[in-house]
Structures are given as C-alpha cells and as structure tokens.
PDB file of N, CA and C in Angstrom:
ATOM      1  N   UNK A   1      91.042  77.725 108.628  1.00  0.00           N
ATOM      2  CA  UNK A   1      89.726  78.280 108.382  1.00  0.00           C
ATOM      3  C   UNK A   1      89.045  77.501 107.268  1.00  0.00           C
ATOM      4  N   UNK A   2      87.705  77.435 107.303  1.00  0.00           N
ATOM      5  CA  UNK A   2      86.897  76.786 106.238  1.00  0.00           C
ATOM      6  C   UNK A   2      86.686  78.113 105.199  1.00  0.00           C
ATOM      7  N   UNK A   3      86.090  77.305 104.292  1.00  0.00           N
ATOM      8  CA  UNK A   3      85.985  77.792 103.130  1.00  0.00           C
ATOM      9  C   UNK A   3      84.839  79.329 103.219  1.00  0.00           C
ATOM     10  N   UNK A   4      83.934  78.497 104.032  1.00  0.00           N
ATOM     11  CA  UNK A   4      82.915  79.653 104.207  1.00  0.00           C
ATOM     12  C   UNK A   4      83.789  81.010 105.120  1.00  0.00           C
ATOM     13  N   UNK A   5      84.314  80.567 106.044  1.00  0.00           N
ATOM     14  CA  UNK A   5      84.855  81.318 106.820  1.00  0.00           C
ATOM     15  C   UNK A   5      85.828  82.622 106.374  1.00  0.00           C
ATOM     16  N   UNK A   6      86.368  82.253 105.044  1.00  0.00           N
ATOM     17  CA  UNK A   6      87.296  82.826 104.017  1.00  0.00           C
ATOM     18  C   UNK A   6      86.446  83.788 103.153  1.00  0.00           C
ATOM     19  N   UNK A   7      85.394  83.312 103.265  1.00  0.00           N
ATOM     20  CA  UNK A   7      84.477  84.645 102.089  1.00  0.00           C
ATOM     21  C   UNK A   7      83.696  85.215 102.970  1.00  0.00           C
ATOM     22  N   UNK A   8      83.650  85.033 104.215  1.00  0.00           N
ATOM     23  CA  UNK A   8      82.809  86.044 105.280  1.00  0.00           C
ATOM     24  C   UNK A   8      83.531  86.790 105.297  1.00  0.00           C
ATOM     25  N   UNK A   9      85.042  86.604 106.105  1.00  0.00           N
ATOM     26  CA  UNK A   9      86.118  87.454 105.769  1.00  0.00           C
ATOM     27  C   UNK A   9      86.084  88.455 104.949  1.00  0.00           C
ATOM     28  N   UNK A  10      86.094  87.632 103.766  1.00  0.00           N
ATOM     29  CA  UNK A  10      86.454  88.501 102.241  1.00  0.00           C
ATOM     30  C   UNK A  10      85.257  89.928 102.502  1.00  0.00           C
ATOM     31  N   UNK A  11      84.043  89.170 102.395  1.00  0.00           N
ATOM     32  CA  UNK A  11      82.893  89.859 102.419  1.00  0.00           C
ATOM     33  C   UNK A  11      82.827  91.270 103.272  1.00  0.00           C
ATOM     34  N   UNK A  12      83.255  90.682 104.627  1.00  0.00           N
ATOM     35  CA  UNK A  12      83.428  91.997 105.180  1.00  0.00           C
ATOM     36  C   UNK A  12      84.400  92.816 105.118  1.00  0.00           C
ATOM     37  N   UNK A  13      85.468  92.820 104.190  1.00  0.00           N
ATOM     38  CA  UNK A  13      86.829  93.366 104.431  1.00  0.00           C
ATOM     39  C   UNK A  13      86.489  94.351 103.401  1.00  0.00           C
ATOM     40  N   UNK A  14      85.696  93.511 102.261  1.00  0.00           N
ATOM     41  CA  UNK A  14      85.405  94.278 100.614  1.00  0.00           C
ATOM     42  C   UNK A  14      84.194  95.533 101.156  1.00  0.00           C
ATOM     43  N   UNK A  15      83.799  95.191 101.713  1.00  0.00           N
ATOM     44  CA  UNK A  15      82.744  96.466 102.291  1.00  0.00           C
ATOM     45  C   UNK A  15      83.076  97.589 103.218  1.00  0.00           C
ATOM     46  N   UNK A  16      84.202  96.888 104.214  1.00  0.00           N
ATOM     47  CA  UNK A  16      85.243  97.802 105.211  1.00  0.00           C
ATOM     48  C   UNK A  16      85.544  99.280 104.478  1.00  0.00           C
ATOM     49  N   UNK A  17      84.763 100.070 104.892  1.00  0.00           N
ATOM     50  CA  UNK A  17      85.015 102.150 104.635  1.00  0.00           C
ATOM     51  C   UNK A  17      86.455 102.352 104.521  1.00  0.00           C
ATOM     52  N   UNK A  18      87.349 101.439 105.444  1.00  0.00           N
ATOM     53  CA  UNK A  18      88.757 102.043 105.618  1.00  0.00           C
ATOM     54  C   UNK A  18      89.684 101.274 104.731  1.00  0.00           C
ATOM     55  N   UNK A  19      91.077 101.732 105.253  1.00  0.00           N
ATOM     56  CA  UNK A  19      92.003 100.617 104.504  1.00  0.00           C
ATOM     57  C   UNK A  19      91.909  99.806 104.791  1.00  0.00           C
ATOM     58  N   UNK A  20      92.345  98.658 103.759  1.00  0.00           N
ATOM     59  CA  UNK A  20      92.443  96.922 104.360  1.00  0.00           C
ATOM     60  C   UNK A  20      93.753  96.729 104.041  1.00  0.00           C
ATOM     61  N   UNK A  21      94.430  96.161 104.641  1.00  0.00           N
ATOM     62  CA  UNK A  21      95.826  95.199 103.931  1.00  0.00           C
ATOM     63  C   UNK A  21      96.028  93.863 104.535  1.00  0.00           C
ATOM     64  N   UNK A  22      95.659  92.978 103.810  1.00  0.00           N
ATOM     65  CA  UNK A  22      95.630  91.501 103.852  1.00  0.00           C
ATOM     66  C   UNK A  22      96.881  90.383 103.765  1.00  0.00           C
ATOM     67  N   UNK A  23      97.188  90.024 104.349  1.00  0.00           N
ATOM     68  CA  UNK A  23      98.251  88.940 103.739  1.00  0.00           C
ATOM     69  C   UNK A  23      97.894  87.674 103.824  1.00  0.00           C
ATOM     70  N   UNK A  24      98.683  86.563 103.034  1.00  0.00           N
ATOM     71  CA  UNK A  24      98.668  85.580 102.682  1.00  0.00           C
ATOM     72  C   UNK A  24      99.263  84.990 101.677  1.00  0.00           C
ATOM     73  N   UNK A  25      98.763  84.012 101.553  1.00  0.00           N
ATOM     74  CA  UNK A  25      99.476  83.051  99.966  1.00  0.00           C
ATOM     75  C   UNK A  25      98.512  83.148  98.728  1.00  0.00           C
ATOM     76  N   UNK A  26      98.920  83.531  97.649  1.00  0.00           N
ATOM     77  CA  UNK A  26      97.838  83.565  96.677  1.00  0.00           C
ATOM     78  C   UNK A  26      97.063  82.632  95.721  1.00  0.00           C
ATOM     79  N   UNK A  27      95.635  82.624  96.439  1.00  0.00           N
ATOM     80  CA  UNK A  27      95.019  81.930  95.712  1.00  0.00           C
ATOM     81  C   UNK A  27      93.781  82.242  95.012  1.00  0.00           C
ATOM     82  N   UNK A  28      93.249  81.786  94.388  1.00  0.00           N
ATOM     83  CA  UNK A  28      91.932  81.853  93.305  1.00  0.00           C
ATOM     84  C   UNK A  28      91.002  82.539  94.358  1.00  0.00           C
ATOM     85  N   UNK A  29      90.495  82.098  95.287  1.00  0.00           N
ATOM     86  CA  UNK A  29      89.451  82.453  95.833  1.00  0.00           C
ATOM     87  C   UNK A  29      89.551  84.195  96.370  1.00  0.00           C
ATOM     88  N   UNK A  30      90.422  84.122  97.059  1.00  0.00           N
ATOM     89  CA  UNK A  30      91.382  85.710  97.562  1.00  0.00           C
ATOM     90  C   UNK A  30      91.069  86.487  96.386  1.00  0.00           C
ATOM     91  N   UNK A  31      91.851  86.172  95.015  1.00  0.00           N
ATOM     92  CA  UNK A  31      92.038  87.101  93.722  1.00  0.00           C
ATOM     93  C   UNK A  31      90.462  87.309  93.222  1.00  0.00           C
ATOM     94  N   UNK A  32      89.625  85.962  93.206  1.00  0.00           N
ATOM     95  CA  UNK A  32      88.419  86.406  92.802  1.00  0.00           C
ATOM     96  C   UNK A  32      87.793  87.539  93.767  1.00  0.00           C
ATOM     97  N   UNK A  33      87.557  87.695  94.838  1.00  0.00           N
ATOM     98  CA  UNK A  33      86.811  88.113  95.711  1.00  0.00           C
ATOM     99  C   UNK A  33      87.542  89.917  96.168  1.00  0.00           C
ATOM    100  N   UNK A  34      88.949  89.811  95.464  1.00  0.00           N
ATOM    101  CA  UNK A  34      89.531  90.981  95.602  1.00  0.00           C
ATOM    102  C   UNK A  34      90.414  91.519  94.679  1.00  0.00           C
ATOM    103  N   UNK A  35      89.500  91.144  93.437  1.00  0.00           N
ATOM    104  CA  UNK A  35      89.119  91.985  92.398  1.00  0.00           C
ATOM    105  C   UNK A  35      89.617  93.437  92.289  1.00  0.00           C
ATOM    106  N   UNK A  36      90.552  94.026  91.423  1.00  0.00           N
ATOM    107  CA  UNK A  36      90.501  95.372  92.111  1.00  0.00           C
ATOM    108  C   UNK A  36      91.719  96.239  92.834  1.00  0.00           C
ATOM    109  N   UNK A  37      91.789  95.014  94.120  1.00  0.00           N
ATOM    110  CA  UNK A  37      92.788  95.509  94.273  1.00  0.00           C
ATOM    111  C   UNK A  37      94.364  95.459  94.348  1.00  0.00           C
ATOM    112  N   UNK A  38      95.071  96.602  94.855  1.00  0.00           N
ATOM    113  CA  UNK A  38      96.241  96.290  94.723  1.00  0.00           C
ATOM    114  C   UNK A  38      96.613  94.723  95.019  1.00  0.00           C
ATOM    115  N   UNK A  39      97.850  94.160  94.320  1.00  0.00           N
ATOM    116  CA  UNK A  39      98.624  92.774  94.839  1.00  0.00           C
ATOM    117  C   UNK A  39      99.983  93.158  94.705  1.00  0.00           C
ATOM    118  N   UNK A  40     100.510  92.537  95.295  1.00  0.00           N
ATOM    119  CA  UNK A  40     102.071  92.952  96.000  1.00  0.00           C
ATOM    120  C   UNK A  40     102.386  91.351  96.419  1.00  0.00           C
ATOM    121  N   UNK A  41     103.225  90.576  95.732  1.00  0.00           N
ATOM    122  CA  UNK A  41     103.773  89.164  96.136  1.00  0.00           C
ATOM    123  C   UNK A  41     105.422  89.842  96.247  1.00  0.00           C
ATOM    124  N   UNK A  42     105.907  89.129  97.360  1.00  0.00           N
ATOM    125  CA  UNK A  42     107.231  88.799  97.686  1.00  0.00           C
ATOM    126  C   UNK A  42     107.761  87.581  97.990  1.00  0.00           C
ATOM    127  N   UNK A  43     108.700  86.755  97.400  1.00  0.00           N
ATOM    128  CA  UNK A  43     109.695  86.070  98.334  1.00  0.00           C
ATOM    129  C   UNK A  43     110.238  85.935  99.279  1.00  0.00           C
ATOM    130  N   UNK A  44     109.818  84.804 100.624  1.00  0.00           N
ATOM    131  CA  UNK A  44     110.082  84.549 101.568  1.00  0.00           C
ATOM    132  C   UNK A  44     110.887  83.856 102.036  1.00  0.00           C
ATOM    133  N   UNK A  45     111.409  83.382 102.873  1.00  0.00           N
ATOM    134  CA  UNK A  45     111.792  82.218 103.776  1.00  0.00           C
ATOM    135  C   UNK A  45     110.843  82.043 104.236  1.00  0.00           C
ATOM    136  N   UNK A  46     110.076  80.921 104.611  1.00  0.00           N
ATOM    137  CA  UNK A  46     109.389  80.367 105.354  1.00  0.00           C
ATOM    138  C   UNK A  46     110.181  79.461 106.603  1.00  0.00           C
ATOM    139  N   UNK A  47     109.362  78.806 107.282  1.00  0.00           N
ATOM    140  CA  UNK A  47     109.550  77.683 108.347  1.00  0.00           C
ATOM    141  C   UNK A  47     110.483  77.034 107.322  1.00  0.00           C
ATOM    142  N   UNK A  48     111.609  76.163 108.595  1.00  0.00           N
ATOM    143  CA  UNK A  48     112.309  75.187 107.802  1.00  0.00           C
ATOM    144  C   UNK A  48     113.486  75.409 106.642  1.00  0.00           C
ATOM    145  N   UNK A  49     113.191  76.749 106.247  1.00  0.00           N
ATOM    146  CA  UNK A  49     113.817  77.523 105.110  1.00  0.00           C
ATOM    147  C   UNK A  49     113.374  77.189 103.957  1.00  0.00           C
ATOM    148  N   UNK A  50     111.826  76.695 103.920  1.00  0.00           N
ATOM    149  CA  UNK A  50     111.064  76.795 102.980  1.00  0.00           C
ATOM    150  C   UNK A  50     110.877  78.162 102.191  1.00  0.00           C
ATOM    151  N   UNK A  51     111.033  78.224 101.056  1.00  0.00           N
ATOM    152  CA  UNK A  51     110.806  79.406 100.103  1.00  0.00           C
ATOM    153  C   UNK A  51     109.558  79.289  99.534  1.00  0.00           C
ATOM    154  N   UNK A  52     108.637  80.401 100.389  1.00  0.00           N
ATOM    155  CA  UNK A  52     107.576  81.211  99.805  1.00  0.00           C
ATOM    156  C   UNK A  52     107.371  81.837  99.160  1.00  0.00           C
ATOM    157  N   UNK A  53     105.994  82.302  98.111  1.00  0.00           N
ATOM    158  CA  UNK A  53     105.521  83.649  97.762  1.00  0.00           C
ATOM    159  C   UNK A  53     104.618  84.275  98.491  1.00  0.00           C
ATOM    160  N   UNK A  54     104.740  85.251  99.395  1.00  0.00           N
ATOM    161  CA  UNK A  54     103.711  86.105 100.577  1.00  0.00           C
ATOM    162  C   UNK A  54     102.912  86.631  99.869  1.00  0.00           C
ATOM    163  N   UNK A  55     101.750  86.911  99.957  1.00  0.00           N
ATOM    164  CA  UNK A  55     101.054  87.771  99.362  1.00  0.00           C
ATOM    165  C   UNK A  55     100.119  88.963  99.943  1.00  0.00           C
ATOM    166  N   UNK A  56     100.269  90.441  99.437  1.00  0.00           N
ATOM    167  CA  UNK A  56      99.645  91.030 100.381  1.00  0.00           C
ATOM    168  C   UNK A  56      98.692  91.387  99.125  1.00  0.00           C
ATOM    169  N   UNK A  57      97.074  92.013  99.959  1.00  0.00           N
ATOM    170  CA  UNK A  57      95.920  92.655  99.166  1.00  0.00           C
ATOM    171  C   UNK A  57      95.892  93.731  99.604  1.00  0.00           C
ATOM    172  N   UNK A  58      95.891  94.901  99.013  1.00  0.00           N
ATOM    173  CA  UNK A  58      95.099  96.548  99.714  1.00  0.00           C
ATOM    174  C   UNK A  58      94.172  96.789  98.892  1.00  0.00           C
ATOM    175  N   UNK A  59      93.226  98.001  99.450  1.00  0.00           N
ATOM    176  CA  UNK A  59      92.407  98.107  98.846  1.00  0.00           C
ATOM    177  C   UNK A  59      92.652  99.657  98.571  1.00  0.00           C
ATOM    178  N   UNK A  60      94.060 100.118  98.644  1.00  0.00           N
ATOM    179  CA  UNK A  60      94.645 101.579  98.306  1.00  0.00           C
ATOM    180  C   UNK A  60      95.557 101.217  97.869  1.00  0.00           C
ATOM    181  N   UNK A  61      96.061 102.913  97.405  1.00  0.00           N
ATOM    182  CA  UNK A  61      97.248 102.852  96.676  1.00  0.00           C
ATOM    183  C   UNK A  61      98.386 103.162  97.691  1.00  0.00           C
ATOM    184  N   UNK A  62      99.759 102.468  97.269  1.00  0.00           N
ATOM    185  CA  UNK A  62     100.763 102.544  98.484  1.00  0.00           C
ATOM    186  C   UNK A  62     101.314 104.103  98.119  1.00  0.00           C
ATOM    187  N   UNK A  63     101.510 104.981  98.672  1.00  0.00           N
ATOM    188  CA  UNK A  63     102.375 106.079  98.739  1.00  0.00           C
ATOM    189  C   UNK A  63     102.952 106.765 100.032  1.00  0.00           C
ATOM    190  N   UNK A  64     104.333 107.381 100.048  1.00  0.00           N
ATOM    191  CA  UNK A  64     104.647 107.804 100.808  1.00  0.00           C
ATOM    192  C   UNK A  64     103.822 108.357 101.776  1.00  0.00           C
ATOM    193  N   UNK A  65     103.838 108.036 102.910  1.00  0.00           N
ATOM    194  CA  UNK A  65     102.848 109.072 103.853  1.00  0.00           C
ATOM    195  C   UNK A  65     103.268 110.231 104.319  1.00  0.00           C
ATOM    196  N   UNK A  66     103.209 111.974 104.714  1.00  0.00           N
ATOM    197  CA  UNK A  66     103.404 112.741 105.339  1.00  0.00           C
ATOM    198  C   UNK A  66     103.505 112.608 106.814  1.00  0.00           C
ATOM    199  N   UNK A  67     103.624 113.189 106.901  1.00  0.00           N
ATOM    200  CA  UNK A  67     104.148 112.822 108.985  1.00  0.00           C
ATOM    201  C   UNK A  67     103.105 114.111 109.436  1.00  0.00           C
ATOM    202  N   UNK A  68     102.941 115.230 108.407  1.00  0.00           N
ATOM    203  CA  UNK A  68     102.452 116.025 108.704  1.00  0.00           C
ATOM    204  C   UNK A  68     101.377 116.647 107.251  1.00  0.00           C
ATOM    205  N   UNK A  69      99.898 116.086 107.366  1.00  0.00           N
ATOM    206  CA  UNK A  69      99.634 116.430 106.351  1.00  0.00           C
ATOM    207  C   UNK A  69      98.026 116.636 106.186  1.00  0.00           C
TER     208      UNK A  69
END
C-alpha cells in the first residue's frame, strides 16, 4: 500500500462508531494517527523463522467478554 492509502485507512478506521482492531508492524505513521489507543506488541515467528514484533491497535479496552450479558 502507498502512503496515502495508509492514512485513508487510518482516517476511516479513527472515525469507525465500532470496534477496530488493527494489526501490523509498528510504525510512526500508525502510532501518530492512533493516538489513543490501546497497543499490544508481541513476538513472532515470522516467514523463514524470522523473529518479529506484531503489532495490534484497538480502539477499546480488552476485557473478558460475557457469553451472556
């Protein structure tokens, strides 16, 4: 994706009424534009057995969910 293509994204995700949860690799542009919210990085394996950091964005807080609630 181009650059522009990454903050249309952003743009509409940051305005999205509902939950968002995003993943990716973390970078400047992502953190600027999602400001706010939660970040959650983990250690991966990648391809090859390349070792990653994943990165997820929400725009909530993680908590147990009810099954019935």
């Amino acid at each position: 994706m181009k650059d522009a293509e990454h903050i249309e994204l952003l743009e509409l995700l940051v305005e999205h009424p509902g939950k968002v949860m995003l993943s990716g690799y973390d970078n400047d542009l992502y953190n600027g534009m999602l400001q706010g919210w939660r970040k959650v990085q983990k250690r991966t394996q990648a391809e090859a057995g390349i070792m990653r950091t994943e990165t997820l964005w929400m725009n909530y807080e993680i908590g147990q969910m009810k099954l019935f609630s």
